[in-house]
N, C-alpha and C. Protein backbone atom coordinates (compact mmCIF):
# COMPACT_ATOMS: atom_id res chain seq x y z
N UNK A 1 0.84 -1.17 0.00
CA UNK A 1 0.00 0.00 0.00
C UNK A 1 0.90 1.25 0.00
N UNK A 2 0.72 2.40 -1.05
CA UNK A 2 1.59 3.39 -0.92
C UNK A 2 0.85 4.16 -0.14
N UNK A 3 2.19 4.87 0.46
CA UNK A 3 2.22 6.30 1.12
C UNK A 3 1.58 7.05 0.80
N UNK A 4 0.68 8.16 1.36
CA UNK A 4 0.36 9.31 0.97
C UNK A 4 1.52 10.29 1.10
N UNK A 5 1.22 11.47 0.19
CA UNK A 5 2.57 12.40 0.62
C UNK A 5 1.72 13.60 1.64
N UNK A 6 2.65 13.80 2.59
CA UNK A 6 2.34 14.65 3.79
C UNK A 6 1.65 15.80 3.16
N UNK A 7 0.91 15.89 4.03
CA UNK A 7 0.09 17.23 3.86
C UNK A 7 0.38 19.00 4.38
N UNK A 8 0.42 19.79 3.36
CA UNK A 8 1.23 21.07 3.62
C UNK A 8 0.55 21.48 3.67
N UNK A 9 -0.19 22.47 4.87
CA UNK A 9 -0.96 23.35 5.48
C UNK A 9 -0.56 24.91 4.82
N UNK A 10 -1.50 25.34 3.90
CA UNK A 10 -1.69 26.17 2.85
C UNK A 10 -2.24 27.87 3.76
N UNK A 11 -1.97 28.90 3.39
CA UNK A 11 -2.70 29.88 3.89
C UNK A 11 -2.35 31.23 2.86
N UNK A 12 -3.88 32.01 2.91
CA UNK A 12 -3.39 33.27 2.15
C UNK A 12 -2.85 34.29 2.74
N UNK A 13 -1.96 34.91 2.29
CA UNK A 13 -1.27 36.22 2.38
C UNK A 13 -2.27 37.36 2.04
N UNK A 14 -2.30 38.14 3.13
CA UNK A 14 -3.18 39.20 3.06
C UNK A 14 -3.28 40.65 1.81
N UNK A 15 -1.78 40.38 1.53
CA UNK A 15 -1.17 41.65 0.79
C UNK A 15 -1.48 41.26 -0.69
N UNK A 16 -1.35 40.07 -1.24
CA UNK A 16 -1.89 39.53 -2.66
C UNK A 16 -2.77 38.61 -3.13
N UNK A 17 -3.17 38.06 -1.75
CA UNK A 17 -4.45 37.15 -1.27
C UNK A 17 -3.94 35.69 -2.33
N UNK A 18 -2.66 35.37 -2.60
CA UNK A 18 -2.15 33.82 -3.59
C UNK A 18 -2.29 33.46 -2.10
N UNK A 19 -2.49 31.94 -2.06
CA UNK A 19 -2.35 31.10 -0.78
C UNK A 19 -0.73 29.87 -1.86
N UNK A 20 -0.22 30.05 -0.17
CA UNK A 20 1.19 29.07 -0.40
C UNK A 20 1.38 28.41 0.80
N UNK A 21 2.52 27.47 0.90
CA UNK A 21 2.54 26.46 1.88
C UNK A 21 2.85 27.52 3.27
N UNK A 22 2.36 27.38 4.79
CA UNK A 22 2.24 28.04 5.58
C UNK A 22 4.55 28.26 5.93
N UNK A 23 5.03 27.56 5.86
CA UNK A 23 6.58 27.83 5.91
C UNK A 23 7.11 28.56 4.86
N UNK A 24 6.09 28.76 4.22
CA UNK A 24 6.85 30.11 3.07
C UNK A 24 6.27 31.41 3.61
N UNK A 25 5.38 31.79 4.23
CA UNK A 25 4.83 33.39 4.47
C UNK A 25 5.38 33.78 6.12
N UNK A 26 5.24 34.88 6.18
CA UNK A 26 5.79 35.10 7.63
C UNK A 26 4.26 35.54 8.49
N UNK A 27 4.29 35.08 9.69
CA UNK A 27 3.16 35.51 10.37
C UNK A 27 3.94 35.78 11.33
N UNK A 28 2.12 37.11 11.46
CA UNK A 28 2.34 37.63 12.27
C UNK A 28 1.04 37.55 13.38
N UNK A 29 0.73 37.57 14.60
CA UNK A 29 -0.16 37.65 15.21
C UNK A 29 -0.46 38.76 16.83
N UNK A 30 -1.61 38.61 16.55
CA UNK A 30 -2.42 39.43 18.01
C UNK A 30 -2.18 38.58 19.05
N UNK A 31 -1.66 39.36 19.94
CA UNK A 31 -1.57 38.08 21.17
C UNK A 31 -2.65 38.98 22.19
N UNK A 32 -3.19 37.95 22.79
CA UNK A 32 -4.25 38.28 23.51
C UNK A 32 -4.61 39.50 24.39
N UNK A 33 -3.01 40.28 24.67
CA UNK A 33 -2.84 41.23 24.82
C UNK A 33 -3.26 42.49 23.93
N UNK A 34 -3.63 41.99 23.31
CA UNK A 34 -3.64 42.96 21.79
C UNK A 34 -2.51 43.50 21.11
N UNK A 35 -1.43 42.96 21.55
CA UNK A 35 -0.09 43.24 20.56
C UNK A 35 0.11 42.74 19.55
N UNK A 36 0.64 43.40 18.49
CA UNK A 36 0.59 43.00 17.03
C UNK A 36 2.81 42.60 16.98
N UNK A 37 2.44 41.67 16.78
CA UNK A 37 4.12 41.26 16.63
C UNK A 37 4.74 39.85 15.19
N UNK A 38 5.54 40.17 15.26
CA UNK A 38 5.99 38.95 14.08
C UNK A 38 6.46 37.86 14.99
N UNK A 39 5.37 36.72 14.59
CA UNK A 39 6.01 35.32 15.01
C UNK A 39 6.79 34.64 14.06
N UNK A 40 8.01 34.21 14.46
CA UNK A 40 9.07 33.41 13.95
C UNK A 40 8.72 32.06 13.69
N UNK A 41 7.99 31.72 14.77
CA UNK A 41 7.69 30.08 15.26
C UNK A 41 6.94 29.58 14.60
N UNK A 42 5.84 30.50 14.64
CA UNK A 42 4.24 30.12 13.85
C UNK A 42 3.37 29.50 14.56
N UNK A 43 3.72 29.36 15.97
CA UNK A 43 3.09 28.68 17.05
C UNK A 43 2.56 29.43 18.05
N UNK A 44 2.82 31.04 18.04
CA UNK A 44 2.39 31.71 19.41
C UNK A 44 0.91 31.98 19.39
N UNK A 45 0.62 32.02 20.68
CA UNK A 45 -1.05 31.99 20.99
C UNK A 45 -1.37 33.28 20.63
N UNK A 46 -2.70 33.21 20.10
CA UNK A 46 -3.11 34.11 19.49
C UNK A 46 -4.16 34.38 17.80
N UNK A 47 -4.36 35.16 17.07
CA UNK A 47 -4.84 35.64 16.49
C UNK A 47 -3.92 35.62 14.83
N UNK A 48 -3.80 35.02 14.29
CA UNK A 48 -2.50 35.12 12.91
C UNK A 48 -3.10 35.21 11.37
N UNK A 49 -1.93 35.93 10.80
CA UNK A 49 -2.18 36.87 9.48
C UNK A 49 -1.01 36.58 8.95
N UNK A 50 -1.09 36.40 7.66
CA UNK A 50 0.17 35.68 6.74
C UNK A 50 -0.04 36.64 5.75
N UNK A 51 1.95 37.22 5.11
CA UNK A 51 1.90 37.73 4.32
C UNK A 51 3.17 36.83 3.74
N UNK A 52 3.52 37.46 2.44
CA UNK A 52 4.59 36.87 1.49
C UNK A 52 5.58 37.35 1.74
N UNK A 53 6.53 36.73 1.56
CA UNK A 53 8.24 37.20 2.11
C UNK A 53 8.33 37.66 0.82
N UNK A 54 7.97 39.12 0.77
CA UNK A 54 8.13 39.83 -0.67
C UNK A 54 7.65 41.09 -0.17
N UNK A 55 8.83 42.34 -0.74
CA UNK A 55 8.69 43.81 -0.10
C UNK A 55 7.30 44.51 -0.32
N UNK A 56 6.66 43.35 -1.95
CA UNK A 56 5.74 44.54 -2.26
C UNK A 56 4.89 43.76 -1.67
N UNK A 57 4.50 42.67 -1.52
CA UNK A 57 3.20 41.98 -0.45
C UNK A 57 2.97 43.42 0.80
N UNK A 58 4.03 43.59 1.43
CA UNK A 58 4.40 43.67 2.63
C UNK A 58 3.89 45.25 2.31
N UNK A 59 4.00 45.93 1.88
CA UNK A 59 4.04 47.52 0.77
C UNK A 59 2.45 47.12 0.59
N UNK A 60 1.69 46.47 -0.16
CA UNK A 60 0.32 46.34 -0.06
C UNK A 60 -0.32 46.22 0.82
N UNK A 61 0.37 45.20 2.07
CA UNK A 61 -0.66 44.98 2.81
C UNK A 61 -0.91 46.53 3.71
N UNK A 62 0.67 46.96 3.72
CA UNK A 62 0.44 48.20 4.62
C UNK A 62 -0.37 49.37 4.09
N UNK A 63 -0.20 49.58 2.79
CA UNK A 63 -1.56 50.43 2.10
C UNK A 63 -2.86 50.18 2.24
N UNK A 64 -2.99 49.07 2.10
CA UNK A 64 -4.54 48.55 2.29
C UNK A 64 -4.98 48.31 3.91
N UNK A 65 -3.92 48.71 4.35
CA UNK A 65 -4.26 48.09 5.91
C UNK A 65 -5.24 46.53 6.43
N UNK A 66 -4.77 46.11 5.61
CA UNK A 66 -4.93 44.68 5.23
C UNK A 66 -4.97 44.11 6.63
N UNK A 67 -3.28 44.17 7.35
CA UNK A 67 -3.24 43.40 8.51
C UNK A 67 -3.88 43.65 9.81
N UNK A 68 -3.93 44.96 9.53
CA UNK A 68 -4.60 45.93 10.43
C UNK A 68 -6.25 45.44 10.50
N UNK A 69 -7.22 45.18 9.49
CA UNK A 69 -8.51 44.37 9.56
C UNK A 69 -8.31 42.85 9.98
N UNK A 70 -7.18 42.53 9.35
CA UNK A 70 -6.98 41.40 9.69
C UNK A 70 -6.89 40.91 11.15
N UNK A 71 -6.54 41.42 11.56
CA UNK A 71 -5.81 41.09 12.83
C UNK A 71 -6.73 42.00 13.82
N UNK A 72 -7.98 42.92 13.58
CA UNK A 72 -8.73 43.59 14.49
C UNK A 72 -7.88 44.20 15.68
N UNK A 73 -6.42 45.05 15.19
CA UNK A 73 -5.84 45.51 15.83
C UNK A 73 -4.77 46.52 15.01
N UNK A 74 -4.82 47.83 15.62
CA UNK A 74 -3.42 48.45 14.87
C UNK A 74 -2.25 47.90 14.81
N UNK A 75 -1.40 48.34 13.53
CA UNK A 75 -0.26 47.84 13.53
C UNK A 75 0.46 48.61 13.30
N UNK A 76 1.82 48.61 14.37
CA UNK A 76 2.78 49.67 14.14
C UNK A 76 3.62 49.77 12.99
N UNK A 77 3.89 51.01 12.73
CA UNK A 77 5.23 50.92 11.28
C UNK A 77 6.33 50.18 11.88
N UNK A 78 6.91 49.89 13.10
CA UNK A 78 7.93 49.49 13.70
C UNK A 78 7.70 47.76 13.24
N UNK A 79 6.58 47.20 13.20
CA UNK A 79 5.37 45.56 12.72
C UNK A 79 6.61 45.86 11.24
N UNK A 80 5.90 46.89 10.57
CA UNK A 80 6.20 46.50 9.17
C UNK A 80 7.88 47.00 8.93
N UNK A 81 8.45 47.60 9.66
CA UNK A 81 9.85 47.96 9.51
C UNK A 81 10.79 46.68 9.50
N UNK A 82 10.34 45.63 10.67
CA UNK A 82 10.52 44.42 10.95
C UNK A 82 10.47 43.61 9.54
N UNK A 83 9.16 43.61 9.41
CA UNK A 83 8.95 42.51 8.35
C UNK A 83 10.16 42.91 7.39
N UNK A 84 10.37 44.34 6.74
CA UNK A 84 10.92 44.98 5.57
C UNK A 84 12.17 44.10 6.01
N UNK A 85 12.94 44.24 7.23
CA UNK A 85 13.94 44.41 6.95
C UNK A 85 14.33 42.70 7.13
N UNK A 86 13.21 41.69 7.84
CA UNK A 86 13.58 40.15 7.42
C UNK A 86 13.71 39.88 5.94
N UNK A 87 12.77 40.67 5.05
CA UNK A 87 12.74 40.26 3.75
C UNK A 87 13.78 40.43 3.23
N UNK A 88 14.39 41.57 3.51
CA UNK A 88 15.80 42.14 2.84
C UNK A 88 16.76 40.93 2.95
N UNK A 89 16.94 40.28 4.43
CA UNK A 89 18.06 39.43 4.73
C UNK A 89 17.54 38.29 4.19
N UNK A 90 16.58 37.75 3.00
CA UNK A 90 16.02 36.67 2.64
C UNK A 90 15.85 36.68 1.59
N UNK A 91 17.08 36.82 0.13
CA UNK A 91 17.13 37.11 -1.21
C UNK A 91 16.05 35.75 -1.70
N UNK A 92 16.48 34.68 -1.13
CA UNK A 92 15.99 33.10 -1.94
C UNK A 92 14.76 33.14 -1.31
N UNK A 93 13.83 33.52 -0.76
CA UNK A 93 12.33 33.46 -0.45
C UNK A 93 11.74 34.76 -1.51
N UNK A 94 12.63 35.83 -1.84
CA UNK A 94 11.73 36.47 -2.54
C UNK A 94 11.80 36.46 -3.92
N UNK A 95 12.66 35.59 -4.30
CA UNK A 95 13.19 35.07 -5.61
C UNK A 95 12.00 33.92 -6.24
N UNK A 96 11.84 33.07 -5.11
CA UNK A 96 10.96 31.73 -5.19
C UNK A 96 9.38 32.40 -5.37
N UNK A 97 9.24 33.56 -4.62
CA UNK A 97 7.91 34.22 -4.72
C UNK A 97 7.65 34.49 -5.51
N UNK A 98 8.88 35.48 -6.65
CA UNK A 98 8.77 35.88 -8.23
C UNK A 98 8.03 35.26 -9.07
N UNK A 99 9.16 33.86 -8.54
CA UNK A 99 9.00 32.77 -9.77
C UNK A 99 8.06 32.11 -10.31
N UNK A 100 7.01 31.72 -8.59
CA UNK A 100 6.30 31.24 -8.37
C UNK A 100 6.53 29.75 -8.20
N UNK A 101 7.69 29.59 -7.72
CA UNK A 101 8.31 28.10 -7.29
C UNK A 101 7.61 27.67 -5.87
């Protein structure tokens, strides 16, 4: 009997609304506190919003205030300064985003 192949837990990005495997987008979430922060883990309790490891996702969502509905909480420019500047240190995630790999 063959294997199934594992199942990759899919989610959309708020900033271009494509859905991709959840280890490609960066989230971020409301923690019950009502703080808006970037989770690394993808595990912290709370409220979560996925965007694309791509400057202009990140550039849309903040125009549209995307994360900001999303997440039923303000989000600081300091939220998106963060994100900007993980993307920067992450040439091969925003390359793969281009491509659509």
């Amino acid at each position: 009997m063959p294997m199934r192949p594992r199942h990759k837990p899919r989610r959309m990005c708020v900033g271009c609304r494509t859905s991709d495997e959840k280890r490609a987008l960066l989230r971020l979430v409301r923690t019950p506190d009502g703080v808006v922060c970037y989770d690394p883990t993808g595990k912290a309790l709370g409220r979560g919003a996925y965007v694309c490891a791509d400057a202009a996702c990140i550039q849309t969502a903040r125009k549209k205030r995307a994360l900001a509905r999303q997440l039923s909480a303000p989000v600081s420019d300091a939220v998106y300064d963060v994100l900007l500047a993980l993307v920067n240190r992450l040439p091969d995630a925003r390359e793969s985003h281009q491509t659509g790999a």
